[in-house]
C-alpha atoms as a PDB file:
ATOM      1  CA  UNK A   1      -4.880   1.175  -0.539  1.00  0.00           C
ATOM      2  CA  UNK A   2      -2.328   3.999  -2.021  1.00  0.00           C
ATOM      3  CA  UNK A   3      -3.532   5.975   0.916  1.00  0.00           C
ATOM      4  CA  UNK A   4      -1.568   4.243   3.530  1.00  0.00           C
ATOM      5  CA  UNK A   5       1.823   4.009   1.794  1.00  0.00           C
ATOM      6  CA  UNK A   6       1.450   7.863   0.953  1.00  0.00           C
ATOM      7  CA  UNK A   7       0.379   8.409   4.367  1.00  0.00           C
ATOM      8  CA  UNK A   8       3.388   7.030   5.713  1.00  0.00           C
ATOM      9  CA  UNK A   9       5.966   8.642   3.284  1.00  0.00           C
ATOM     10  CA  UNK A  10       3.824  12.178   3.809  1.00  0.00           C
ATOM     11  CA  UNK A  11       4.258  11.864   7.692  1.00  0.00           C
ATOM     12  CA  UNK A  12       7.619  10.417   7.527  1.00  0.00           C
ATOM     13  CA  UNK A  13       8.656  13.539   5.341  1.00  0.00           C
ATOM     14  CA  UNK A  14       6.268  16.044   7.193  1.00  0.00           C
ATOM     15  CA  UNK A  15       7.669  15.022  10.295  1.00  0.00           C
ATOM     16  CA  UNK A  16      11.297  13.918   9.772  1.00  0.00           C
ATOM     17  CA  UNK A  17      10.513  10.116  11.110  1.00  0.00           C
ATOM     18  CA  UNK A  18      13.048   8.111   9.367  1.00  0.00           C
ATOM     19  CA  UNK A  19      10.830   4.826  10.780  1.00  0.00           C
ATOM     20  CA  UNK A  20       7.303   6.462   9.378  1.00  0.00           C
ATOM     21  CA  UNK A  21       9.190   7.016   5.812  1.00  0.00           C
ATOM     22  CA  UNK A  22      10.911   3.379   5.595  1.00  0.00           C
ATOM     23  CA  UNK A  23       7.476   1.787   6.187  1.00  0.00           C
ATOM     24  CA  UNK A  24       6.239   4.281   3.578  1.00  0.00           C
ATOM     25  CA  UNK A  25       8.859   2.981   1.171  1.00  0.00           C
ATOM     26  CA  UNK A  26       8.450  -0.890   1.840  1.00  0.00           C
ATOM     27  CA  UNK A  27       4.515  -0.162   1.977  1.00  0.00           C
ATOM     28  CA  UNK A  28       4.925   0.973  -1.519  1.00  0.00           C
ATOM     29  CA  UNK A  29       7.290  -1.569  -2.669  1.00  0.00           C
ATOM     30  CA  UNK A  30       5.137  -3.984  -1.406  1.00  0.00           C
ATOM     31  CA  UNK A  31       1.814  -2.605  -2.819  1.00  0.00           C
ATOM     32  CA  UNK A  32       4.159  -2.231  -6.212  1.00  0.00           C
ATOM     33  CA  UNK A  33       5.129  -5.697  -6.488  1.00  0.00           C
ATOM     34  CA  UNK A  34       1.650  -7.381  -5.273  1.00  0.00           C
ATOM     35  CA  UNK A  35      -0.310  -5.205  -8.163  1.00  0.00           C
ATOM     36  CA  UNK A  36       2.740  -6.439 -10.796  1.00  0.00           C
ATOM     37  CA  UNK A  37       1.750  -9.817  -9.748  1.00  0.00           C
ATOM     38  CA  UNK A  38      -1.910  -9.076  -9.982  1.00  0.00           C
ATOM     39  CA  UNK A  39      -1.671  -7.337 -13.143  1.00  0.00           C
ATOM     40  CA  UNK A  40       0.233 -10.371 -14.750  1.00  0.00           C
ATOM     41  CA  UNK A  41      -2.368 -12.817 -13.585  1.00  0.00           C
ATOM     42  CA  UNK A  42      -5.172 -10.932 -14.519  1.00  0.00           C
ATOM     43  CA  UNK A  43      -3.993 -11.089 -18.647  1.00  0.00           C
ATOM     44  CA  UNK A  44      -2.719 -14.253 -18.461  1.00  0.00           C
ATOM     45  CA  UNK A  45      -5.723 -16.485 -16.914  1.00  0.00           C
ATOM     46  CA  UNK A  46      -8.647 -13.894 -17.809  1.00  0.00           C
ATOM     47  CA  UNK A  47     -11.717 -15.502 -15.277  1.00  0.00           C
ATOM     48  CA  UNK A  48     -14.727 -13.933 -16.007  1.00  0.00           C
ATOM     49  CA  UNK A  49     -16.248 -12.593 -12.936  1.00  0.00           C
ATOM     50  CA  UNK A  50     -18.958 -14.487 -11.344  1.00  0.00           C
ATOM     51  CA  UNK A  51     -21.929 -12.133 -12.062  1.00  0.00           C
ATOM     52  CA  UNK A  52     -21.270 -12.545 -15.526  1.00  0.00           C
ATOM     53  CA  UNK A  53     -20.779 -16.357 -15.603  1.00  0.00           C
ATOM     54  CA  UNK A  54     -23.390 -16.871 -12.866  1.00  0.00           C
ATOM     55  CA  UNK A  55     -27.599 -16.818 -13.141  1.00  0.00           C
ATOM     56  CA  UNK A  56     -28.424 -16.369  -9.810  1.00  0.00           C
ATOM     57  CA  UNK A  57     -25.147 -13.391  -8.804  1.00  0.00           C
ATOM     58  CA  UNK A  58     -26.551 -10.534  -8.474  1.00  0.00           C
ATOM     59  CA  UNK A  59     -24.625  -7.275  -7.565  1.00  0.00           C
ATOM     60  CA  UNK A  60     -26.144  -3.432  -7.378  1.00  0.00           C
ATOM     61  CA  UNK A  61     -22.961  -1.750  -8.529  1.00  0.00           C
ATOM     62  CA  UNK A  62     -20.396  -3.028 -10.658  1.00  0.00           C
ATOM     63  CA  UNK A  63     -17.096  -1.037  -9.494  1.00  0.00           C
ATOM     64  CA  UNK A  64     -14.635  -3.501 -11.823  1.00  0.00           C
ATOM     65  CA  UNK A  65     -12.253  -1.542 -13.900  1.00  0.00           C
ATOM     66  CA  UNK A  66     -11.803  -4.838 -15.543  1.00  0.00           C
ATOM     67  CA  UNK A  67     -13.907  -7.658 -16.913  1.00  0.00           C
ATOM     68  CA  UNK A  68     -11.530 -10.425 -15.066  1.00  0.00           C
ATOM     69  CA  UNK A  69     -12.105 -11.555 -11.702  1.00  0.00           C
ATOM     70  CA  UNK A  70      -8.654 -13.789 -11.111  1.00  0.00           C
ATOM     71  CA  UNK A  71      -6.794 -12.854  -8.749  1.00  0.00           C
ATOM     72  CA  UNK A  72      -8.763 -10.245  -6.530  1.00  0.00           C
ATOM     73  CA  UNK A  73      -6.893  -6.719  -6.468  1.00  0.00           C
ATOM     74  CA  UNK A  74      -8.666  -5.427  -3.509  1.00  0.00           C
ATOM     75  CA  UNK A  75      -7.756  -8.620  -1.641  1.00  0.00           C
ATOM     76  CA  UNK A  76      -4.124  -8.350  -2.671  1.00  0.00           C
ATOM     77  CA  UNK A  77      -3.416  -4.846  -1.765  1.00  0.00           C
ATOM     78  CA  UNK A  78      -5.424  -5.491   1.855  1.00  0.00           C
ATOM     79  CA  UNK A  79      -3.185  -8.276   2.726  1.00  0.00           C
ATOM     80  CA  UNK A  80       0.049  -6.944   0.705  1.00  0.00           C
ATOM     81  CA  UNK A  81      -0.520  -4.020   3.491  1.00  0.00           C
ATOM     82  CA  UNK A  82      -1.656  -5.673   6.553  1.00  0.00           C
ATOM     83  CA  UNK A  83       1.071  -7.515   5.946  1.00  0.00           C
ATOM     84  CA  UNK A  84       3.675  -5.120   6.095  1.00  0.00           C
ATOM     85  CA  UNK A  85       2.402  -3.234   8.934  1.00  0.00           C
ATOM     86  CA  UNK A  86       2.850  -6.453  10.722  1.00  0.00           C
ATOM     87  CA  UNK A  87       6.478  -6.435   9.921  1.00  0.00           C
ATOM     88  CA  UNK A  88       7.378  -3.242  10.808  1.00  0.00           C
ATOM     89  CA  UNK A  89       4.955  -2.919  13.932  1.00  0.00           C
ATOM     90  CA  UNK A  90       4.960  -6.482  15.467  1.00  0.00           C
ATOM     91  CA  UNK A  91       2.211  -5.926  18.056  1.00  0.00           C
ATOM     92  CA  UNK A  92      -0.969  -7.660  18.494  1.00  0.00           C
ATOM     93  CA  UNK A  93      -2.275  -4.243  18.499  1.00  0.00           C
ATOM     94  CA  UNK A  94      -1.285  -3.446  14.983  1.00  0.00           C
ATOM     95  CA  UNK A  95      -1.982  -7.532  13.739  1.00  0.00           C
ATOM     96  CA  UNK A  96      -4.899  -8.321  14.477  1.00  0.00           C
ATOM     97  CA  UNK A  97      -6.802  -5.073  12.905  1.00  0.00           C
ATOM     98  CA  UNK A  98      -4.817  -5.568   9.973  1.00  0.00           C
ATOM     99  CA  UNK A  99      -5.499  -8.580   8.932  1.00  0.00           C
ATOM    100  CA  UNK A 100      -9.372  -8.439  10.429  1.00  0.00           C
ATOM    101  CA  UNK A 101      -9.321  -5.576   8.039  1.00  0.00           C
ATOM    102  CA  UNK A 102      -7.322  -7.572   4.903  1.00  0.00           C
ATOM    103  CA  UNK A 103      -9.925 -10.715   5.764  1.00  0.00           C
ATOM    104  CA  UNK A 104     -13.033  -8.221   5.704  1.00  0.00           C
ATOM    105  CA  UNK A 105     -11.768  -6.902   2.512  1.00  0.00           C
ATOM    106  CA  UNK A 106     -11.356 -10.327   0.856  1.00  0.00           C
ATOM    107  CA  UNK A 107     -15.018 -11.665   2.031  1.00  0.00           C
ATOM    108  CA  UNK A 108     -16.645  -8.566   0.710  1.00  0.00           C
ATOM    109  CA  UNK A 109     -15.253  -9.203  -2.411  1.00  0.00           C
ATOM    110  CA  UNK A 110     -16.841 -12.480  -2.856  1.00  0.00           C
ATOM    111  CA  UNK A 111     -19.932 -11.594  -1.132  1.00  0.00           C
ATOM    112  CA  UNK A 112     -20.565  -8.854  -3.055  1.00  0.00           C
ATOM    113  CA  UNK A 113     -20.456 -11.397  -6.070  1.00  0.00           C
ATOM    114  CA  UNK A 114     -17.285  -9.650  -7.400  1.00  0.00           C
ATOM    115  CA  UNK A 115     -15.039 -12.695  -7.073  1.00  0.00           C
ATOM    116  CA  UNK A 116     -14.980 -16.678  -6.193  1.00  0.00           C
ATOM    117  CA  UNK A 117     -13.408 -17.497  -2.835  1.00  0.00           C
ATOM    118  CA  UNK A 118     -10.324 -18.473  -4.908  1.00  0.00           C
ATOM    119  CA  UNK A 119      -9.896 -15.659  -6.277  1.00  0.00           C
ATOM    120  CA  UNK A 120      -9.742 -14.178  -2.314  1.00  0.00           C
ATOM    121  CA  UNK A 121      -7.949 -17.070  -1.889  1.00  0.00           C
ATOM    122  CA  UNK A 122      -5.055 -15.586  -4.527  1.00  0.00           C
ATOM    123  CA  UNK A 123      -5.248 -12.250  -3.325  1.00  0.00           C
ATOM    124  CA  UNK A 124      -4.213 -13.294  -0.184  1.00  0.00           C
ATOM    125  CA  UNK A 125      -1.150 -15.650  -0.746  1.00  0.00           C
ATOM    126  CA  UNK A 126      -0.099 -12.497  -3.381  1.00  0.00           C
ATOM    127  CA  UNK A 127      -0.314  -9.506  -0.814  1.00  0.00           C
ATOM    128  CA  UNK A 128       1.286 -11.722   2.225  1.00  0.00           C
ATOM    129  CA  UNK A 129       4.180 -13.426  -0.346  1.00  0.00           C
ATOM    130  CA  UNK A 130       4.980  -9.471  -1.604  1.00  0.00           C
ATOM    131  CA  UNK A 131       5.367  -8.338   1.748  1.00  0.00           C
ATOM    132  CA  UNK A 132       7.235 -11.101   2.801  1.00  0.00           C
ATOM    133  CA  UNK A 133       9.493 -10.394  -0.201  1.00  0.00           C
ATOM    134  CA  UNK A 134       9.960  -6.728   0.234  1.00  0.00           C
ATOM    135  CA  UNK A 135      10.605  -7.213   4.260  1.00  0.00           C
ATOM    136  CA  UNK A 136      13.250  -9.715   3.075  1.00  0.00           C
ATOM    137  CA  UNK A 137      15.159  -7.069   0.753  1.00  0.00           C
ATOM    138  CA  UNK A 138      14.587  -4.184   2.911  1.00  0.00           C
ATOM    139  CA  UNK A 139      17.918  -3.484   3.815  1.00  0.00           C
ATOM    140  CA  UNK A 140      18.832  -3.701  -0.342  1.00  0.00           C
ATOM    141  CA  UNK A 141      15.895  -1.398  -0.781  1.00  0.00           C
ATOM    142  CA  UNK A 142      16.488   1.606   1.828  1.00  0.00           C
ATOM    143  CA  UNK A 143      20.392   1.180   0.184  1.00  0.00           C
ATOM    144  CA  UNK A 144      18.563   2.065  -3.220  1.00  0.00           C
ATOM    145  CA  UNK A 145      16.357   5.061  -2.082  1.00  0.00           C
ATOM    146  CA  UNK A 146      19.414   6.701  -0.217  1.00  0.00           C
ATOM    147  CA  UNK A 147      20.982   6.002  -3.595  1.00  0.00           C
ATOM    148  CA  UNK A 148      18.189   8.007  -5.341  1.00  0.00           C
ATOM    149  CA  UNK A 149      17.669  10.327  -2.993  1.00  0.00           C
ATOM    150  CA  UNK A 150      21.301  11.008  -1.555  1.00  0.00           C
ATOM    151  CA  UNK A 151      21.930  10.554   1.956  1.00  0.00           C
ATOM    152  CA  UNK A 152      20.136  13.794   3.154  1.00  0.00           C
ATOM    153  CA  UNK A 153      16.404  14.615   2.410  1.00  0.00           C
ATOM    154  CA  UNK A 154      15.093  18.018   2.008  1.00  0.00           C
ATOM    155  CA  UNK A 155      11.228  19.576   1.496  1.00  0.00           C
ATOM    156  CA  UNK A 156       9.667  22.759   2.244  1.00  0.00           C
ATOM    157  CA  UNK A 157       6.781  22.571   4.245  1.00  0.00           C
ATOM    158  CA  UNK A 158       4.187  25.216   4.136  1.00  0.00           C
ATOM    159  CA  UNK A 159       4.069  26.759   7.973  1.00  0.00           C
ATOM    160  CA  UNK A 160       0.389  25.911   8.272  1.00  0.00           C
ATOM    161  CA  UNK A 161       1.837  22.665   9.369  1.00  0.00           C
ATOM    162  CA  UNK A 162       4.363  23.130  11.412  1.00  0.00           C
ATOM    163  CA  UNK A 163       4.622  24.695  14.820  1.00  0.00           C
ATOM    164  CA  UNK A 164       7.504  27.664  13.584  1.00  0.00           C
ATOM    165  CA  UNK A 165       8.166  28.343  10.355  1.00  0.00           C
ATOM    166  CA  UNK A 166      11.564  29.984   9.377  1.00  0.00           C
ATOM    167  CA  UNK A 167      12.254  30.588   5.915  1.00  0.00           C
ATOM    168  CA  UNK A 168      10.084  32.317   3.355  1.00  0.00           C
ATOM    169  CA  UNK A 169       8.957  30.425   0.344  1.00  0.00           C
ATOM    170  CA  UNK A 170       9.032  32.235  -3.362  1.00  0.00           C
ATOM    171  CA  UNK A 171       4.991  32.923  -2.766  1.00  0.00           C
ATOM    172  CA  UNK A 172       5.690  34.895   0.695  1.00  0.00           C
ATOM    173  CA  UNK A 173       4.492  32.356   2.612  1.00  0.00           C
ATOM    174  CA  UNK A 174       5.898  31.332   5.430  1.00  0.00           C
ATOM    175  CA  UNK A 175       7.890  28.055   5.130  1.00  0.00           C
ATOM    176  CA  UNK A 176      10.691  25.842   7.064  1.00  0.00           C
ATOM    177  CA  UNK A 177      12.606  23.691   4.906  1.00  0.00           C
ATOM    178  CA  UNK A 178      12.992  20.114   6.542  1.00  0.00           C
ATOM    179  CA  UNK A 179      16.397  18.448   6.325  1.00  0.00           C
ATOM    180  CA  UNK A 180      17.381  14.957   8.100  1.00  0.00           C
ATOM    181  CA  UNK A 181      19.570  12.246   7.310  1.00  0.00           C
ATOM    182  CA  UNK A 182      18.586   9.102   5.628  1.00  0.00           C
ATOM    183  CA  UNK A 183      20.560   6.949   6.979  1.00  0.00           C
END
């Protein structure tokens, strides 16, 4: 799920789309926030997972980097995501995929024998509650990152992406070095 928020911030930069690189940022925030919470609930209640507390679970891989099943990560960052797309791209176009995708996610999980339904359940309420959070503080947010970043944006971008390059980079290659305004 890092692969979206990078995505965004990549094209956003690559690109100079101010929109594509605020969705990367509140992606990221969002994702950010959702895993905190995840993380926190993880240590604190410590539920086994159900092939381990269950005779008749049986699962051919076990892909948990941790023993505890409460709240499910996967399930968090699917619906911390398909959240935030929603927000930012309010089409029925954009919705419904996302969240097929987020509820897909969360019923693997369990099916798979990884997690109980509430630990789905969790996941859920998590992802959509730190999306709805971030969304909330957005303007706050973008105010920090300009704040970090300054109010102009630079990168140099290897010419193999872009259409004309202009400027040579310190290897030869040809590069363009992309400048925009953040605000």
């Amino acid at each position: 799920m890092v692969a979206a928020p990078i995505s965004f911030l990549g094209g956003g930069l690559i690109l100079r789309g101010r929109e594509a690189l605020q969705t990367g940022v509140l992606l990221s925030a969002s994702e950010i926030l959702a895993y905190g919470i995840r993380d926190g609930l993880k240590v604190t209640v410590k539920r086994d997972r159900p092939y381990n507390q269950l005779r008749d679970v049986h699962v051919d891989h076990l892909d948990s980097t941790d023993p505890y099943s409460f709240p499910s990560g996967h399930t968090t960052g699917a619906f911390a995501l398909a959240t935030m797309l929603s927000f930012r791209y309010p089409k029925a176009i954009v919705i419904i995929p996302a969240f097929t995708w987020a509820a897909l996610v969360g019923y693997g999980r369990i099916y798979f024998g990884l997690h109980y339904p509430t630990d789905g359940l969790a996941g859920a309420v998590i992802g959509v509650g730190s999306a709805l959070l971030i969304n909330t503080y957005s303007e706050e947010i973008f105010k920090l990152s300009r704040s970090v970043l300054g109010d102009r944006c630079a990168i140099m971008v290897p010419d193999l992406l872009l259409y004309d390059g202009s400027a040579k980079s310190e290897l030869g290659r040809s590069a363009k070095i992309l400048s925009w305004s953040h605000k």
